[in-house]
Protein backbone atom coordinates (compact mmCIF):
# COMPACT_ATOMS: atom_id res chain seq x y z
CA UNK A 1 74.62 -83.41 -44.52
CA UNK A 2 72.05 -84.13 -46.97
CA UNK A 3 72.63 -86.80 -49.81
CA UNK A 4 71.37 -85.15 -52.21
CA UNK A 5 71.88 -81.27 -52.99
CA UNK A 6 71.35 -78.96 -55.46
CA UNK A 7 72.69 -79.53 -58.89
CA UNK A 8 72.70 -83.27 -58.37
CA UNK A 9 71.06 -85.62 -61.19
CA UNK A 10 68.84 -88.08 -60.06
CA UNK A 11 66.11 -90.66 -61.20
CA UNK A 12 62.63 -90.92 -60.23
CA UNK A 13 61.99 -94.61 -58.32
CA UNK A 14 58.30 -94.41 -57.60
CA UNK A 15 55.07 -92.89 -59.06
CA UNK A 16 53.86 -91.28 -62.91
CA UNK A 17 57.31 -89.81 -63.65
CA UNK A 18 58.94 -93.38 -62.40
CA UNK A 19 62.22 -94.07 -65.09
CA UNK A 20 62.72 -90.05 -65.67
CA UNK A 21 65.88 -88.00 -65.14
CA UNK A 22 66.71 -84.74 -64.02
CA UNK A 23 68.73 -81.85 -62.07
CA UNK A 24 67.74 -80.94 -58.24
CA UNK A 25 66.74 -77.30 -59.08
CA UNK A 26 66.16 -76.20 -55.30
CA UNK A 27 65.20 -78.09 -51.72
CA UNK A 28 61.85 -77.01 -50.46
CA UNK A 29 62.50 -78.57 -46.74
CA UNK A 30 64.70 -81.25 -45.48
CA UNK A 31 62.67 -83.66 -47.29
CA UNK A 32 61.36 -82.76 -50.24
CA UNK A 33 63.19 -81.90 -53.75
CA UNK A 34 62.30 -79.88 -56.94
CA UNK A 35 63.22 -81.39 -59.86
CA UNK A 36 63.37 -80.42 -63.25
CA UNK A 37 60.75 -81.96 -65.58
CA UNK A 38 59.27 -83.95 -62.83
CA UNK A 39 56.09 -83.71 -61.36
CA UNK A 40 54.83 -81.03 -63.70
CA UNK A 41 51.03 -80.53 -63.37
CA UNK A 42 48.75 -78.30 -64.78
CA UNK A 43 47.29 -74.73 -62.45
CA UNK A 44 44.53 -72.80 -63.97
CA UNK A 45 45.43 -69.25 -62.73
CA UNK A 46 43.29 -66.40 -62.28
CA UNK A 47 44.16 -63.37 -64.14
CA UNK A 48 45.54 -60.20 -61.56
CA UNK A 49 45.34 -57.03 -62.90
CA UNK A 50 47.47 -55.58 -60.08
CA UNK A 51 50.13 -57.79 -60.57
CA UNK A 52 49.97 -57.92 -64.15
CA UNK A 53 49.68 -61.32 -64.41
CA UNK A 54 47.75 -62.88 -67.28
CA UNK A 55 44.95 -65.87 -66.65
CA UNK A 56 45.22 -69.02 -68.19
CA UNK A 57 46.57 -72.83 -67.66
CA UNK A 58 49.88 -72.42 -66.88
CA UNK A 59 52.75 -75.69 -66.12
CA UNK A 60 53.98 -75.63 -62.45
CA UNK A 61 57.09 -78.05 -61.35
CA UNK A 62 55.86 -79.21 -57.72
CA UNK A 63 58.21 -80.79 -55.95
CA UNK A 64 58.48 -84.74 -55.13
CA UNK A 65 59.92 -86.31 -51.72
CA UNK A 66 63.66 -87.60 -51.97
CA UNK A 67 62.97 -90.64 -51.09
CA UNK A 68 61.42 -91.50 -54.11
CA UNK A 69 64.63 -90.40 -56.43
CA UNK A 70 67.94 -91.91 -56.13
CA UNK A 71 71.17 -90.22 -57.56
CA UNK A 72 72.41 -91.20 -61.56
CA UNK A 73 75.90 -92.92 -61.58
CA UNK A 74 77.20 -91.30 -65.18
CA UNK A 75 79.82 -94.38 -64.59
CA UNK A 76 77.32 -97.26 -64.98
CA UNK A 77 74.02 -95.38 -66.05
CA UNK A 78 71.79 -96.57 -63.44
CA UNK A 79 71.11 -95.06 -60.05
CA UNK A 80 73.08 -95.75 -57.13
CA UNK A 81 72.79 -95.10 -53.27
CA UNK A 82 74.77 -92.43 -51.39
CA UNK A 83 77.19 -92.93 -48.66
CA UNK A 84 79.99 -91.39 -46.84
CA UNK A 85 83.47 -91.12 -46.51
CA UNK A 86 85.96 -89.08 -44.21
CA UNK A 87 88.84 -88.06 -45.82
CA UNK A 88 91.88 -86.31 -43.78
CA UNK A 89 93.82 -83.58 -44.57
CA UNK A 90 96.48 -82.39 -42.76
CA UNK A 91 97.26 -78.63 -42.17
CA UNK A 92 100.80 -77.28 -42.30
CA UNK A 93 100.10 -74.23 -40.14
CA UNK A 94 98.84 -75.62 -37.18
CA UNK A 95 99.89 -79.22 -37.38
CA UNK A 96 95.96 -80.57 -36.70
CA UNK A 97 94.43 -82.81 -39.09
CA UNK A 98 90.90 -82.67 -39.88
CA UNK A 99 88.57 -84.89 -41.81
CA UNK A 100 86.07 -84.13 -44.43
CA UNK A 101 82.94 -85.77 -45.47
CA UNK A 102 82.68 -86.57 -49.18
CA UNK A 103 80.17 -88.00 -50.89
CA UNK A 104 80.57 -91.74 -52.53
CA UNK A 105 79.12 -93.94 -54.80
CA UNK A 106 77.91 -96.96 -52.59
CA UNK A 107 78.51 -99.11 -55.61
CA UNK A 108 81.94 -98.51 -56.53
CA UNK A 109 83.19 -96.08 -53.90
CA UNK A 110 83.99 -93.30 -56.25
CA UNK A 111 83.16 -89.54 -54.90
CA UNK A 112 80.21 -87.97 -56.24
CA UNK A 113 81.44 -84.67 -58.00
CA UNK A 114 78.94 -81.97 -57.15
């Protein structure tokens, strides 16, 4: 289970976009993140006439590993580690209880709504 998914808002720790928010648009592998507004550099393109694509300098989000963003606690502002925490629920139709992973805040223990 990764910490961080898809929709989540996180801040950049480390490197030029260091102090700058944003939402997980997708997840490239297991380690690395795209994220908006982050990492944006500059691709001179090549114009392709079969394609129909146009030539020029165009702005291209790469993406960043995840261990240099940490998720944004709305609740204090600031960015906060990720841990886990099994929750049990009990099923009436077959009397078995399972347990379910949610995420938490490591600094206050709330769950992370996703």
């Amino acid at each position: 289970m990764n910490k961080i998914r898809k929709g989540d808002q996180v801040i950049v720790l480390t490197g030029r976009d260091k102090g700058k928010r944003g939402a997980v648009v997708s997840r490239v592998d297991d380690d690395r993140i795209v994220v908006e507004g982050v990492n944006v550099v500059k691709k001179h393109v090549k114009p392709n006439p079969m394609k129909g694509t146009t030539g020029g300098v165009v702005d291209k989000t790469l993406s960043i590993h995840q261990s240099n963003v940490a998720i944004y606690n709305p609740a204090t502002g600031k960015a906060d580690r990720v841990g886990f925490k099994l929750l049990s629920e009990s099923e009436q139709q077959s009397r078995k209880t399972k347990e379910k992973a949610v995420r938490v805040f490591k600094s206050s223990g709330e769950e992370i709504k996703a």
